[in-house]
N, C-alpha and C. Protein backbone atom coordinates (compact mmCIF):
# COMPACT_ATOMS: atom_id res chain seq x y z
N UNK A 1 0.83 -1.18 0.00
CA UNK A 1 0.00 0.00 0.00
C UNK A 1 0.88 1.25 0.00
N UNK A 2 0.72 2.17 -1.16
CA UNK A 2 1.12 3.57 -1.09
C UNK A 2 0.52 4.46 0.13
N UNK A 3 1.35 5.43 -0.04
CA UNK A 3 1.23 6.78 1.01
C UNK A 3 -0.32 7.47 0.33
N UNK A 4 -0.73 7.38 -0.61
CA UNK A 4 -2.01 7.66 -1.31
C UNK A 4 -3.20 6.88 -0.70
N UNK A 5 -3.06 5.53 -0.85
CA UNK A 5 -4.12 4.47 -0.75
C UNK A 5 -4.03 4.60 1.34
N UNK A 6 -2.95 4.66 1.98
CA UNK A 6 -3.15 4.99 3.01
C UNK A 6 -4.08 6.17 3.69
N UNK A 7 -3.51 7.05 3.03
CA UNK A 7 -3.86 8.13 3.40
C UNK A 7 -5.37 8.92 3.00
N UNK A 8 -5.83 7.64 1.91
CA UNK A 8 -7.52 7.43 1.50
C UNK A 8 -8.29 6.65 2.66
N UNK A 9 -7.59 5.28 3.04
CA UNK A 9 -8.44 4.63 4.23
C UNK A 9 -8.27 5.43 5.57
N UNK A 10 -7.27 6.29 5.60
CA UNK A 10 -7.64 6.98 7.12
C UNK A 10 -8.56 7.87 7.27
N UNK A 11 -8.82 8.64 5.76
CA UNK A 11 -9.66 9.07 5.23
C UNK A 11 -11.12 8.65 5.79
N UNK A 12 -11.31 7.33 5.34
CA UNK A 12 -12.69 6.59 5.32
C UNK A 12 -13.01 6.19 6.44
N UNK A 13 -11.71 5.78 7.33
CA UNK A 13 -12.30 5.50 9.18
C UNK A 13 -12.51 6.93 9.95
N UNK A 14 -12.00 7.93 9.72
CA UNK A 14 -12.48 9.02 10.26
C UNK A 14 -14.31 9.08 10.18
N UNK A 15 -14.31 9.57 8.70
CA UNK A 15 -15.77 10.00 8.54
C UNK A 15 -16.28 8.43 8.65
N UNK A 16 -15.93 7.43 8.75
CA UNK A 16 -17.11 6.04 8.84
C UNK A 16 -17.06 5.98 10.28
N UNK A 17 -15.45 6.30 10.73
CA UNK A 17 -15.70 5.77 12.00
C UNK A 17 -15.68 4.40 13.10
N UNK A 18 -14.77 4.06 11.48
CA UNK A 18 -14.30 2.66 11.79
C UNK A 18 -12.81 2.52 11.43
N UNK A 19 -12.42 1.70 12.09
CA UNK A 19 -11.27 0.73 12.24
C UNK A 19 -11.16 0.20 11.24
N UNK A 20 -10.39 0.27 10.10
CA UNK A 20 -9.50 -0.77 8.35
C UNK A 20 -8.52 -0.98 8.97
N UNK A 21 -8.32 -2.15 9.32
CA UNK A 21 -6.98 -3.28 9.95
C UNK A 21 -6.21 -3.45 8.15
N UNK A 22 -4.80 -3.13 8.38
CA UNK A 22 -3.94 -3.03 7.33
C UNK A 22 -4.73 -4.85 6.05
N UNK A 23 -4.92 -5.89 7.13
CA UNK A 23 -5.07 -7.25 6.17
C UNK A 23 -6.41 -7.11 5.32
N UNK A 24 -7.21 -6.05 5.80
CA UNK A 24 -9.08 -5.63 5.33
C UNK A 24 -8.37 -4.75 4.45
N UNK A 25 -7.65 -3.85 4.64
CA UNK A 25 -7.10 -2.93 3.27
C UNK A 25 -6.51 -3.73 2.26
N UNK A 26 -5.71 -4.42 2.17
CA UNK A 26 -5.08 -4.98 1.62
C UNK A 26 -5.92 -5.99 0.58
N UNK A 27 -6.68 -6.37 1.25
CA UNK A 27 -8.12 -7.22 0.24
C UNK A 27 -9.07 -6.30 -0.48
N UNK A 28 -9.06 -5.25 -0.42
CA UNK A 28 -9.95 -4.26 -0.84
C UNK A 28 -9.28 -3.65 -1.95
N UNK A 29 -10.06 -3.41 -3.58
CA UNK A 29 -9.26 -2.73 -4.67
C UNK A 29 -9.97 -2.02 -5.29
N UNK A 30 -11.34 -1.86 -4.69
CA UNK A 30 -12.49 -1.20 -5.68
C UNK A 30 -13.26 0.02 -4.75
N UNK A 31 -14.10 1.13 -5.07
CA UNK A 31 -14.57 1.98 -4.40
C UNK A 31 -15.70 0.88 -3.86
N UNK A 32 -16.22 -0.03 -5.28
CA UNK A 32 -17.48 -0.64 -4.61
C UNK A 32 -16.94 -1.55 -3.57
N UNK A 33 -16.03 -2.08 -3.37
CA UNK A 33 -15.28 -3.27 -2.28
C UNK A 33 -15.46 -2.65 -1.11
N UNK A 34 -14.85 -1.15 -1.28
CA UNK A 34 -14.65 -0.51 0.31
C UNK A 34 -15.90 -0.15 0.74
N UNK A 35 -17.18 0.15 -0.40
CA UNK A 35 -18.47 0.51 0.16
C UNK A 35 -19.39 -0.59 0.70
N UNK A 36 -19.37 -1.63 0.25
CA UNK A 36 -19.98 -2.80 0.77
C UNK A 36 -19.28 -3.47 2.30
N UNK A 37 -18.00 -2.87 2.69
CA UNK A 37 -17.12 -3.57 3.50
C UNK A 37 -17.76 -2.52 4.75
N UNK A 38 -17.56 -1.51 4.63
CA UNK A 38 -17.91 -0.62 5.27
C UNK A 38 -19.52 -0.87 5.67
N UNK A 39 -20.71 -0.89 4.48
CA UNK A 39 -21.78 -1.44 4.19
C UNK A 39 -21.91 -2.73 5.33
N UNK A 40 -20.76 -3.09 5.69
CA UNK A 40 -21.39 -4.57 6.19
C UNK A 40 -20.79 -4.08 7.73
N UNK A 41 -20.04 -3.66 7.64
CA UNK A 41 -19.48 -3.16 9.57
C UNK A 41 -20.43 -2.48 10.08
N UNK A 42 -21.25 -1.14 9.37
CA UNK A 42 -22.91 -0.64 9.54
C UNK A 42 -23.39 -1.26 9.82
N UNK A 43 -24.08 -1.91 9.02
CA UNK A 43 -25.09 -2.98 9.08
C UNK A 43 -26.42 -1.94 8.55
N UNK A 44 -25.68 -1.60 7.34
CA UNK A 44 -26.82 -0.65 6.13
C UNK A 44 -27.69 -2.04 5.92
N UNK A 45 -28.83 -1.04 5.60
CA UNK A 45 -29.74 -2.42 4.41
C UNK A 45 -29.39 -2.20 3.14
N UNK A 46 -29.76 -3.26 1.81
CA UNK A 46 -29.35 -3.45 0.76
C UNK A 46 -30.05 -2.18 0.12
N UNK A 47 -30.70 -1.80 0.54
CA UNK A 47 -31.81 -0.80 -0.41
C UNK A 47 -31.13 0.71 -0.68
N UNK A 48 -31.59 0.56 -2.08
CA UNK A 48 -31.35 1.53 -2.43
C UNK A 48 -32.39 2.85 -2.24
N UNK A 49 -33.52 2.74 -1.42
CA UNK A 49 -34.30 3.96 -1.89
C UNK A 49 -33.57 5.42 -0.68
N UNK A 50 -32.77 6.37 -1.24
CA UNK A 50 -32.30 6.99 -0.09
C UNK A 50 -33.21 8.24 -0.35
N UNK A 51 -32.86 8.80 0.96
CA UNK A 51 -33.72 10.13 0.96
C UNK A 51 -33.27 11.07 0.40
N UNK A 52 -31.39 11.18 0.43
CA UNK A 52 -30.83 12.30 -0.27
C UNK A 52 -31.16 12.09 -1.28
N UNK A 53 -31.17 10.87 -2.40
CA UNK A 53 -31.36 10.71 -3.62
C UNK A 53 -32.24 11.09 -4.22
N UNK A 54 -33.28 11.12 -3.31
CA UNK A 54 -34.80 10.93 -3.87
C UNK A 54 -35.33 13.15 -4.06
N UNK A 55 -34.34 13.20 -2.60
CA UNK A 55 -34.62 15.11 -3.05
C UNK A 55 -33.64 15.68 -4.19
N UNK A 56 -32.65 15.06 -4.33
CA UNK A 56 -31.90 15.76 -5.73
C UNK A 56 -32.56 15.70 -6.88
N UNK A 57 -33.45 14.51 -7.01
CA UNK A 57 -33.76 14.08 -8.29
C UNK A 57 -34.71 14.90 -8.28
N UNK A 58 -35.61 15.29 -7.43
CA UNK A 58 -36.86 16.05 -7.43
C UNK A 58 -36.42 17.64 -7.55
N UNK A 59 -35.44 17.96 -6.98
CA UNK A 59 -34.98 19.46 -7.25
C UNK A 59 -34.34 19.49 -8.82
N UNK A 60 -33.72 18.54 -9.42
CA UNK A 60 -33.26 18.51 -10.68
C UNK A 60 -34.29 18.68 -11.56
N UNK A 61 -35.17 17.51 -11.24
CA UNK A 61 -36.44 17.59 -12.27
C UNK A 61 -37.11 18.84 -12.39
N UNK A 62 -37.16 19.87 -11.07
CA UNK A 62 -37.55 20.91 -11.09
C UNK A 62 -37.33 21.84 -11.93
N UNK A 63 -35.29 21.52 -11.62
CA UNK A 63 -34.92 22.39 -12.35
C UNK A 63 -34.77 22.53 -14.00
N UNK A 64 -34.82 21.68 -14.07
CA UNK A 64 -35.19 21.74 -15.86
C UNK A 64 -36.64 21.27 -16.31
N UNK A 65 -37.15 21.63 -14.97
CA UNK A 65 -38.47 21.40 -15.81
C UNK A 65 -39.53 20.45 -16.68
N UNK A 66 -38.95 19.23 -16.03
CA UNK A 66 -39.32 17.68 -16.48
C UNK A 66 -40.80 17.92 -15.98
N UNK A 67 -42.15 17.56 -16.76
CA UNK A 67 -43.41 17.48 -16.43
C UNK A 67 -43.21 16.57 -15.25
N UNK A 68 -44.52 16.62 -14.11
CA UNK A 68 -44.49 15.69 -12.96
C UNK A 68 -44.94 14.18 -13.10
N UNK A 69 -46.14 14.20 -14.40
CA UNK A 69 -46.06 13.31 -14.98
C UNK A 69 -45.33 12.27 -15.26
N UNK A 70 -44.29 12.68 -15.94
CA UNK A 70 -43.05 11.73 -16.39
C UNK A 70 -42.45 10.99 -15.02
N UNK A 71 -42.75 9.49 -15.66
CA UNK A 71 -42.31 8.71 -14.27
C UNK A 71 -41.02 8.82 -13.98
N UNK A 72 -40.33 8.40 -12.78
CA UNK A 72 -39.18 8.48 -12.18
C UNK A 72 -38.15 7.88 -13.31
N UNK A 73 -38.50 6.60 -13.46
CA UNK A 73 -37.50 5.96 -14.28
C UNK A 73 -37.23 6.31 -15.75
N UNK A 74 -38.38 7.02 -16.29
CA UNK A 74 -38.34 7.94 -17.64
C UNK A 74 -37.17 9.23 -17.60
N UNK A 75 -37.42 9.53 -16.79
CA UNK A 75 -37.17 10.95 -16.35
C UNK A 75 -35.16 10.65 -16.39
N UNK A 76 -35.17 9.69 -15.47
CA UNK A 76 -33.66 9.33 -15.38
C UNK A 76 -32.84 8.96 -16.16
N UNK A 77 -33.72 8.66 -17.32
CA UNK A 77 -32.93 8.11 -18.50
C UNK A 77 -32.96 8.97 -19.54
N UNK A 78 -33.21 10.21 -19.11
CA UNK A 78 -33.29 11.75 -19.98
C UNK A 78 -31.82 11.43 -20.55
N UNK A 79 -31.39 11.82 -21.48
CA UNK A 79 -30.03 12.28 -21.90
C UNK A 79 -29.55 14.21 -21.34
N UNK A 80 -28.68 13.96 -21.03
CA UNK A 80 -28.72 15.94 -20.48
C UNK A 80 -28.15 16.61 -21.46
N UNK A 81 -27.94 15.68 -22.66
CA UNK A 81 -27.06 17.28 -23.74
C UNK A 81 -28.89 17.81 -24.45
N UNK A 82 -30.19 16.78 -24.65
CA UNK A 82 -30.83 18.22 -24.31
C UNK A 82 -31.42 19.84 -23.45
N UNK A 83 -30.90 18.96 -22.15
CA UNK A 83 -31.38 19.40 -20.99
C UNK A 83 -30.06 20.79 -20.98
N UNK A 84 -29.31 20.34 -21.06
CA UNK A 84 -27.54 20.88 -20.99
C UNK A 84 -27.14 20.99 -22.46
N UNK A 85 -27.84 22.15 -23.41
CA UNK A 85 -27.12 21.74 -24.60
C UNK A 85 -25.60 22.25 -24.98
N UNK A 86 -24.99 23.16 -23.63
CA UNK A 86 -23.77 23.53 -24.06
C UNK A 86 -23.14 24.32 -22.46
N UNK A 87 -21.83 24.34 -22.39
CA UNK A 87 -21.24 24.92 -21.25
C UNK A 87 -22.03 26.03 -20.45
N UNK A 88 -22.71 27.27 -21.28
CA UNK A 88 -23.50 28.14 -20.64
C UNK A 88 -24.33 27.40 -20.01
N UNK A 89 -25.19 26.68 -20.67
CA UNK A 89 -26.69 26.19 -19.94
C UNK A 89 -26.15 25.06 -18.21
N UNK A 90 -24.68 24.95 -18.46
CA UNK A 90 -24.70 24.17 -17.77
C UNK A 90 -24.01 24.95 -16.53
N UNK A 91 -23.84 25.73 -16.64
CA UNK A 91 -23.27 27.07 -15.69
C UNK A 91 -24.22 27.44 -15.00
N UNK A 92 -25.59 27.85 -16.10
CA UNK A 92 -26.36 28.32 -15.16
C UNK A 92 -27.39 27.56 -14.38
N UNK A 93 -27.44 26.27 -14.69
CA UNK A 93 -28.09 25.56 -14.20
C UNK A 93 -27.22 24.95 -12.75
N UNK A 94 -25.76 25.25 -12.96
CA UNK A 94 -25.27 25.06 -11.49
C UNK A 94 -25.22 26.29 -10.50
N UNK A 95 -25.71 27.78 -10.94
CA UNK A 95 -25.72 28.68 -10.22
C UNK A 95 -27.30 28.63 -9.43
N UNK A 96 -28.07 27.91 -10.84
CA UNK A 96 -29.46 27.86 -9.81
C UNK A 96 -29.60 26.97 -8.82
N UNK A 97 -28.78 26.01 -8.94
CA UNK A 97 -28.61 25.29 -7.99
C UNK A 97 -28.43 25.45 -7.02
N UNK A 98 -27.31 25.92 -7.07
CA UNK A 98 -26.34 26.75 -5.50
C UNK A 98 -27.11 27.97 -4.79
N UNK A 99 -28.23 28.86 -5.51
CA UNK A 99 -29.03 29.36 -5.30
C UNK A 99 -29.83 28.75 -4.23
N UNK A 100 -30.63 27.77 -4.92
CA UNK A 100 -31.77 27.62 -4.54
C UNK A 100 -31.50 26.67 -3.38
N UNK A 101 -30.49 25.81 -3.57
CA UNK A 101 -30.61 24.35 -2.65
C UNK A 101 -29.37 24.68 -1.91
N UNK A 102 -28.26 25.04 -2.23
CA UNK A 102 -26.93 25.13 -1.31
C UNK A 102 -26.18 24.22 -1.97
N UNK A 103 -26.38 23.57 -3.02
CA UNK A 103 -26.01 22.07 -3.58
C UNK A 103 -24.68 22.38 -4.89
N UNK A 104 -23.86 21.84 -5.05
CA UNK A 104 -23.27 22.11 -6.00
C UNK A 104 -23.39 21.39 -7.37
N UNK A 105 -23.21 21.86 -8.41
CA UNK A 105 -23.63 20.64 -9.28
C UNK A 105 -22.05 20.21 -9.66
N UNK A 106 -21.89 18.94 -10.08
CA UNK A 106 -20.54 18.55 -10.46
C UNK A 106 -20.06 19.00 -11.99
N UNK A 107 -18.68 19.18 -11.89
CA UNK A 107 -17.97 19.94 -13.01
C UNK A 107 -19.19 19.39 -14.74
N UNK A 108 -18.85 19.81 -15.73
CA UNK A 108 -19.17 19.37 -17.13
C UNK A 108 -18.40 18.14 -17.27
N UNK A 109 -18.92 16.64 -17.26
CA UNK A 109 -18.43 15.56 -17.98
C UNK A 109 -17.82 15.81 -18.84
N UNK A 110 -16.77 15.61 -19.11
CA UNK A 110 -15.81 15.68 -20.44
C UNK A 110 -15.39 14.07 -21.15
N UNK A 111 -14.81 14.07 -22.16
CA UNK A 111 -14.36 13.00 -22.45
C UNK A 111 -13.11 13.46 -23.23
N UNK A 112 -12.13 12.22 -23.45
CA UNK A 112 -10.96 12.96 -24.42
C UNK A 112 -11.31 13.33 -26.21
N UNK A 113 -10.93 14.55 -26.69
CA UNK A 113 -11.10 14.83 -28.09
C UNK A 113 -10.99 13.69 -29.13
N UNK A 114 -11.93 13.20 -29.61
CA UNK A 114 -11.53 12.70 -30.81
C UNK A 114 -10.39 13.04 -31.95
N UNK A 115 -9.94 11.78 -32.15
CA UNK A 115 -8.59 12.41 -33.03
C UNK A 115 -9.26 13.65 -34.38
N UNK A 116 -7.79 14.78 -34.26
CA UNK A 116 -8.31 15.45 -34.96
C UNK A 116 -7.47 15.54 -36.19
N UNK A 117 -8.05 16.60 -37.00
CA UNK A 117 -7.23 16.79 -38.57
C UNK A 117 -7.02 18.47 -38.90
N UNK A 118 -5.90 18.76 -38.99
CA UNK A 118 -5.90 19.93 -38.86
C UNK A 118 -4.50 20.61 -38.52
N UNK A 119 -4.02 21.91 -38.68
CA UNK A 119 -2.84 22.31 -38.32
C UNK A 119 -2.62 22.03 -36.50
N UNK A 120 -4.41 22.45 -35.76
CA UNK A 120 -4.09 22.64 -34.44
C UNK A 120 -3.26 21.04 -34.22
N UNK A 121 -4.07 19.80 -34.65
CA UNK A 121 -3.72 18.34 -34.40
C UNK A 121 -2.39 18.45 -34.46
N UNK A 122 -1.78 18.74 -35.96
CA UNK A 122 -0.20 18.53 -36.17
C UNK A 122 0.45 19.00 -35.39
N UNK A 123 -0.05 20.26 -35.02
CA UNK A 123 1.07 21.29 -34.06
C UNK A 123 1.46 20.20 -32.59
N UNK A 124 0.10 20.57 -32.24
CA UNK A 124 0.05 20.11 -30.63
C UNK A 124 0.40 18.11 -30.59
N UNK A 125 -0.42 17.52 -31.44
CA UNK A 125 -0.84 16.10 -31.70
C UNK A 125 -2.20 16.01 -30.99
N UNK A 126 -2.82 15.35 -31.59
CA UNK A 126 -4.63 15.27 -30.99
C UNK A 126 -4.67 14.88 -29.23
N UNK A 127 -3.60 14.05 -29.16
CA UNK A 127 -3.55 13.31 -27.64
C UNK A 127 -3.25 14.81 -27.11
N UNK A 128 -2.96 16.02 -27.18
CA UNK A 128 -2.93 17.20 -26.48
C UNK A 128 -3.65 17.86 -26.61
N UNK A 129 -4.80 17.90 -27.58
CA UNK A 129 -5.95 18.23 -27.56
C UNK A 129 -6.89 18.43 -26.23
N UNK A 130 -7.57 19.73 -26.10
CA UNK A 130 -8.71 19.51 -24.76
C UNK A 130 -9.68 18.72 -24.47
N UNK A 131 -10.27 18.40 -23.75
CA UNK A 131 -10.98 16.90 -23.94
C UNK A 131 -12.62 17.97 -24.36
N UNK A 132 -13.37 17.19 -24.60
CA UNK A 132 -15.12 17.61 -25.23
C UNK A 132 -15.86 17.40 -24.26
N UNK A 133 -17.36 17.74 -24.24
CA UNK A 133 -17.94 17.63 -23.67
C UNK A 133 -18.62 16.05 -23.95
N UNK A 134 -19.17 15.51 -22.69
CA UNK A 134 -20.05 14.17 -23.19
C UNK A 134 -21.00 14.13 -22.70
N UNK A 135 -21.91 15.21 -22.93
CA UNK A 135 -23.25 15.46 -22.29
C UNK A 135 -23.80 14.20 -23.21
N UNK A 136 -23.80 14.03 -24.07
CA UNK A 136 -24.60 13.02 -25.26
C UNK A 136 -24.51 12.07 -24.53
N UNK A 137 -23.49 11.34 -24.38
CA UNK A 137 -23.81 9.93 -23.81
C UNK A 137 -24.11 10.00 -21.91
N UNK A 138 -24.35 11.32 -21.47
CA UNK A 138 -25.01 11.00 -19.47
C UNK A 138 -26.01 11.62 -19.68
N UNK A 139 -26.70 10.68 -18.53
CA UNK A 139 -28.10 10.67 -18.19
C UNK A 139 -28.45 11.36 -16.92
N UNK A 140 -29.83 11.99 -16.95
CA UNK A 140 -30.09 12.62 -15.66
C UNK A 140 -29.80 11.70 -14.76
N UNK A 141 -30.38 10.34 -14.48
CA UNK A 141 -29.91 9.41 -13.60
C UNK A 141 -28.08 9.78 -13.04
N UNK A 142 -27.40 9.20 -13.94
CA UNK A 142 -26.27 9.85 -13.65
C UNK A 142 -25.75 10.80 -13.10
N UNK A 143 -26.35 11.95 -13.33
CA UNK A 143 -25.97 13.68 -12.80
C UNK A 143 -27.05 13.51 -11.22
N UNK A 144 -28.01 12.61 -11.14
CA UNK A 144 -28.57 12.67 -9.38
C UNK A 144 -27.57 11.95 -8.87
N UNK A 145 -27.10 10.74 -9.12
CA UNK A 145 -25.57 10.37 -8.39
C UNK A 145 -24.32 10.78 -8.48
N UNK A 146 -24.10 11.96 -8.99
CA UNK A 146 -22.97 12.39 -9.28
C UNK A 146 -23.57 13.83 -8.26
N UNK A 147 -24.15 14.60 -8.26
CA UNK A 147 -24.77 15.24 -7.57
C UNK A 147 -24.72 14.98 -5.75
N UNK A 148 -25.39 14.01 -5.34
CA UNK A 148 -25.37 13.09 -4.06
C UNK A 148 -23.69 13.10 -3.67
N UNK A 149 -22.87 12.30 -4.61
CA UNK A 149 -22.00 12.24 -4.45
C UNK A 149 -21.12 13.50 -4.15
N UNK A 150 -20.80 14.16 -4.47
CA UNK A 150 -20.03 15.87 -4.70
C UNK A 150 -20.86 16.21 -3.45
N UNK A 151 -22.26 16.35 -3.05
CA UNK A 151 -22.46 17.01 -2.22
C UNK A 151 -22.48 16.14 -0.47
N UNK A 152 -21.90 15.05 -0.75
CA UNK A 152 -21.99 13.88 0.66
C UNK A 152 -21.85 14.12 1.83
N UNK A 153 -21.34 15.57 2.06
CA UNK A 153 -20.93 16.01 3.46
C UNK A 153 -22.67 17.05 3.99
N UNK A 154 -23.06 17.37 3.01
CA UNK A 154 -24.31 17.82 3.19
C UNK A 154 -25.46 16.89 3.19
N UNK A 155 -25.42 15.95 2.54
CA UNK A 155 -26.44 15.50 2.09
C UNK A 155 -26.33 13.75 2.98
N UNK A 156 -25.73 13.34 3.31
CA UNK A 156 -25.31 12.51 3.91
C UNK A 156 -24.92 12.23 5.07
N UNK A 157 -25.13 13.52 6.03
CA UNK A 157 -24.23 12.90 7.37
C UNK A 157 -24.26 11.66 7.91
N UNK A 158 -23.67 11.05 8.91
CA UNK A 158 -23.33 9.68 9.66
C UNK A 158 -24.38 9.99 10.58
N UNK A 159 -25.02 8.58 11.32
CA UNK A 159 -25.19 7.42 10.75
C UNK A 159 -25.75 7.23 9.27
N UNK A 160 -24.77 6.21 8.80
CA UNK A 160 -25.59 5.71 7.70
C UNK A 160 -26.31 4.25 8.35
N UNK A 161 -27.56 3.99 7.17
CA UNK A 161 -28.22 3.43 7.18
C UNK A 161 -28.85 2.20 6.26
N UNK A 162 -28.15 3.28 4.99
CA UNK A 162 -28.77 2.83 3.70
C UNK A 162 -27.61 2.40 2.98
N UNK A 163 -27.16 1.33 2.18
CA UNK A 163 -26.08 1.10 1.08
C UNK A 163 -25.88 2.19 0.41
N UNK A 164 -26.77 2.71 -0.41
CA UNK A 164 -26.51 3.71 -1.93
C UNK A 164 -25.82 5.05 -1.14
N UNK A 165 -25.97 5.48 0.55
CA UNK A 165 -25.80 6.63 1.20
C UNK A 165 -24.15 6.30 1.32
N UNK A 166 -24.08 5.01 1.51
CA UNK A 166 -22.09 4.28 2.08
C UNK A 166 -21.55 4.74 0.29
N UNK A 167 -22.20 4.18 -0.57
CA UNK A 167 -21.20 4.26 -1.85
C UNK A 167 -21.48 5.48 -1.88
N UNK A 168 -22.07 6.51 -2.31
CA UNK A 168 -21.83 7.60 -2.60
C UNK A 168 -20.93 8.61 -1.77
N UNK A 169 -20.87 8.22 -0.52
CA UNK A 169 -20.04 9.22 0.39
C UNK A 169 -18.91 8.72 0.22
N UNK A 170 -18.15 7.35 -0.15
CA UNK A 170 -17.48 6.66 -0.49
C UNK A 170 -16.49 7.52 -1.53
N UNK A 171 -17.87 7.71 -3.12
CA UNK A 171 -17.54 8.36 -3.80
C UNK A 171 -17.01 9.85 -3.52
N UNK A 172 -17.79 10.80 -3.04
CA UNK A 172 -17.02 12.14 -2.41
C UNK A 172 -16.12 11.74 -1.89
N UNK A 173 -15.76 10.94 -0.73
CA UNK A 173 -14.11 11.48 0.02
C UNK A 173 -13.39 10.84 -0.98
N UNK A 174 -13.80 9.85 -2.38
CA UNK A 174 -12.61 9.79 -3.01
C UNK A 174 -12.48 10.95 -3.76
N UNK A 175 -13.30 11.44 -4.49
CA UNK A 175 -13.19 12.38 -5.43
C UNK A 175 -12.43 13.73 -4.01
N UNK A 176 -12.89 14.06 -2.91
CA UNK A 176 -12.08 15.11 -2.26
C UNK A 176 -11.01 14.90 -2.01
N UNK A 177 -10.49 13.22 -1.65
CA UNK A 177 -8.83 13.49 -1.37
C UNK A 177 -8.15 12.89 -2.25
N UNK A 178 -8.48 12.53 -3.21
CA UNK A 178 -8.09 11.93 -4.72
C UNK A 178 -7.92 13.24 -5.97
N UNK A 179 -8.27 14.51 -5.44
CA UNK A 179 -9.01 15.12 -6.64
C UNK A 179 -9.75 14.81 -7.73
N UNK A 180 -9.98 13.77 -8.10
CA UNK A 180 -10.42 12.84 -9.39
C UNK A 180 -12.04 13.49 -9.47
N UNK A 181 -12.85 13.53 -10.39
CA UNK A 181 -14.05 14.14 -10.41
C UNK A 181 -14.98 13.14 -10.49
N UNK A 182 -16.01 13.15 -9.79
CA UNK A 182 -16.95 12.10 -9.63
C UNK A 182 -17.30 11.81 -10.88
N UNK A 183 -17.52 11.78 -11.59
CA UNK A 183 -17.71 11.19 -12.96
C UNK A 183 -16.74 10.52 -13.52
N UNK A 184 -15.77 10.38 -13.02
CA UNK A 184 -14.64 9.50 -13.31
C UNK A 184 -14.58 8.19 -12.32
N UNK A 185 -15.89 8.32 -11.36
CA UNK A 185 -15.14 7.34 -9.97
C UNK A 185 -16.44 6.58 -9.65
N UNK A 186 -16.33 5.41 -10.35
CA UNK A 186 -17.67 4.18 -10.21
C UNK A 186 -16.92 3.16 -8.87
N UNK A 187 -18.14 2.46 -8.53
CA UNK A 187 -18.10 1.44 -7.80
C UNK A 187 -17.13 0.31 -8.13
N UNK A 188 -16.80 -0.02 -9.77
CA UNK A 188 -16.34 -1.13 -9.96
C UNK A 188 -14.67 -0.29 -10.55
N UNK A 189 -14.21 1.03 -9.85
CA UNK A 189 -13.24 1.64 -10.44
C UNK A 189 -11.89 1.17 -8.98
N UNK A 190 -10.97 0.60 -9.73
CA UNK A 190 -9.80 -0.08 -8.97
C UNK A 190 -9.27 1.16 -8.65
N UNK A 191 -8.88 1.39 -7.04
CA UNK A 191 -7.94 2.78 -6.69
C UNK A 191 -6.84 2.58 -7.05
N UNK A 192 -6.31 1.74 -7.59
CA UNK A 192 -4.96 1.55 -8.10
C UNK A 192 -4.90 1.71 -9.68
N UNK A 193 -5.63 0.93 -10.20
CA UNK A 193 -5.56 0.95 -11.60
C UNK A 193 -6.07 2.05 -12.46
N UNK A 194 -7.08 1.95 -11.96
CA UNK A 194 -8.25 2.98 -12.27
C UNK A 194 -8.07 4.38 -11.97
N UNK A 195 -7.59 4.61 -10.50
CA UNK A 195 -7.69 6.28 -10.11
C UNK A 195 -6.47 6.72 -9.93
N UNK A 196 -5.74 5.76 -10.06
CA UNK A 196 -4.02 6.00 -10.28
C UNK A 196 -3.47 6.06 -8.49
N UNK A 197 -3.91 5.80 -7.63
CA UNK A 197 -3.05 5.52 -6.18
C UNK A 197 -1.94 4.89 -5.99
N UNK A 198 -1.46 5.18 -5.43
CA UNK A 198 -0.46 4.28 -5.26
C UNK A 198 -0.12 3.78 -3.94
């Protein structure tokens, strides 16, 4: 174990509040590993219905204005580059946020530039290219757990209770002492391989 991966689990017994014996770290390689491990020293239930979850999604839907109609599971599988069709809309939809709820919304999903053609490509090479936006391929679903997540110190305090409340707070203190941006940091993402720890 690196000075990184250490200095993530002391991380996680503070705010959990538990004890990671070096041989429990050592078996553990995934955000989802450490959330279920943790998940099971609680004694969370399996369920996912959380309460933080359930008010983001309802302040989101608000905020762009999804009819009330539209069932939950419709709604989540919105794509957001209409909702979000470009950096402005997505600015201001995180100022109304912070407005209205105290909530932050998480950075613009990016992805890396497709290779390009062009003097800028030759100059720089495409791999130095800025990365794009990938509103096209995330879903509102996505942006309420990415949301939850970024905001875990608000939206989450201890005791937990619930599984989906352990992974997502999981997710924030990695994304806060990792810097890594929650949209980069799934359950099945190796802190070693994946988020680069060492």
């Amino acid at each position: 174990m690196g000075l990184d991966t250490v200095e993530l689990i002391v991380t996680f017994e503070k705010h959990f509040g538990l004890a990671i014996h070096d041989r429990v770290a050592e078996r553990i390689n995934t955000v989802g590993e450490m959330a279920a491990w943790l998940g099971q020293q609680l004694g969370t239930t399996g369920r996912r219905d959380s309460a933080a979850r359930v008010a983001v999604a309802t302040q989101l839907r608000e905020l762009f204005a999804l009819p009330a109609t539209l069932a939950a599971a419709a709604a989540e599988a919105t794509p957001l580059q209409p909702l979000l069709p470009d950096l402005n809309a997505w600015k201001d939809s995180a100022t109304q946020l912070r407005t209205r709820h105290g909530l932050e919304l998480p950075r613009l999903p990016l992805v890396p530039s497709s290779p390009a053609i062009g003097w800028l490509a030759r100059l720089f090479g495409s791999d130095r290219l800025p990365p794009r936006p990938a509103l096209s391929t995330s879903t509102l679903g996505e942006l309420i757990d990415w949301t939850v997540a970024l905001n875990f110190e608000l939206l989450l305090p201890p005791p937990y209770h619930n599984q989906y409340d352990v992974e997502q707070a999981g997710v924030g203190l990695t994304c806060d002492k990792c810097g890594i941006s929650v949209q980069e940091i799934r359950l099945g993402s190796s802190f070693t391989n994946d988020l680069g720890l060492d």
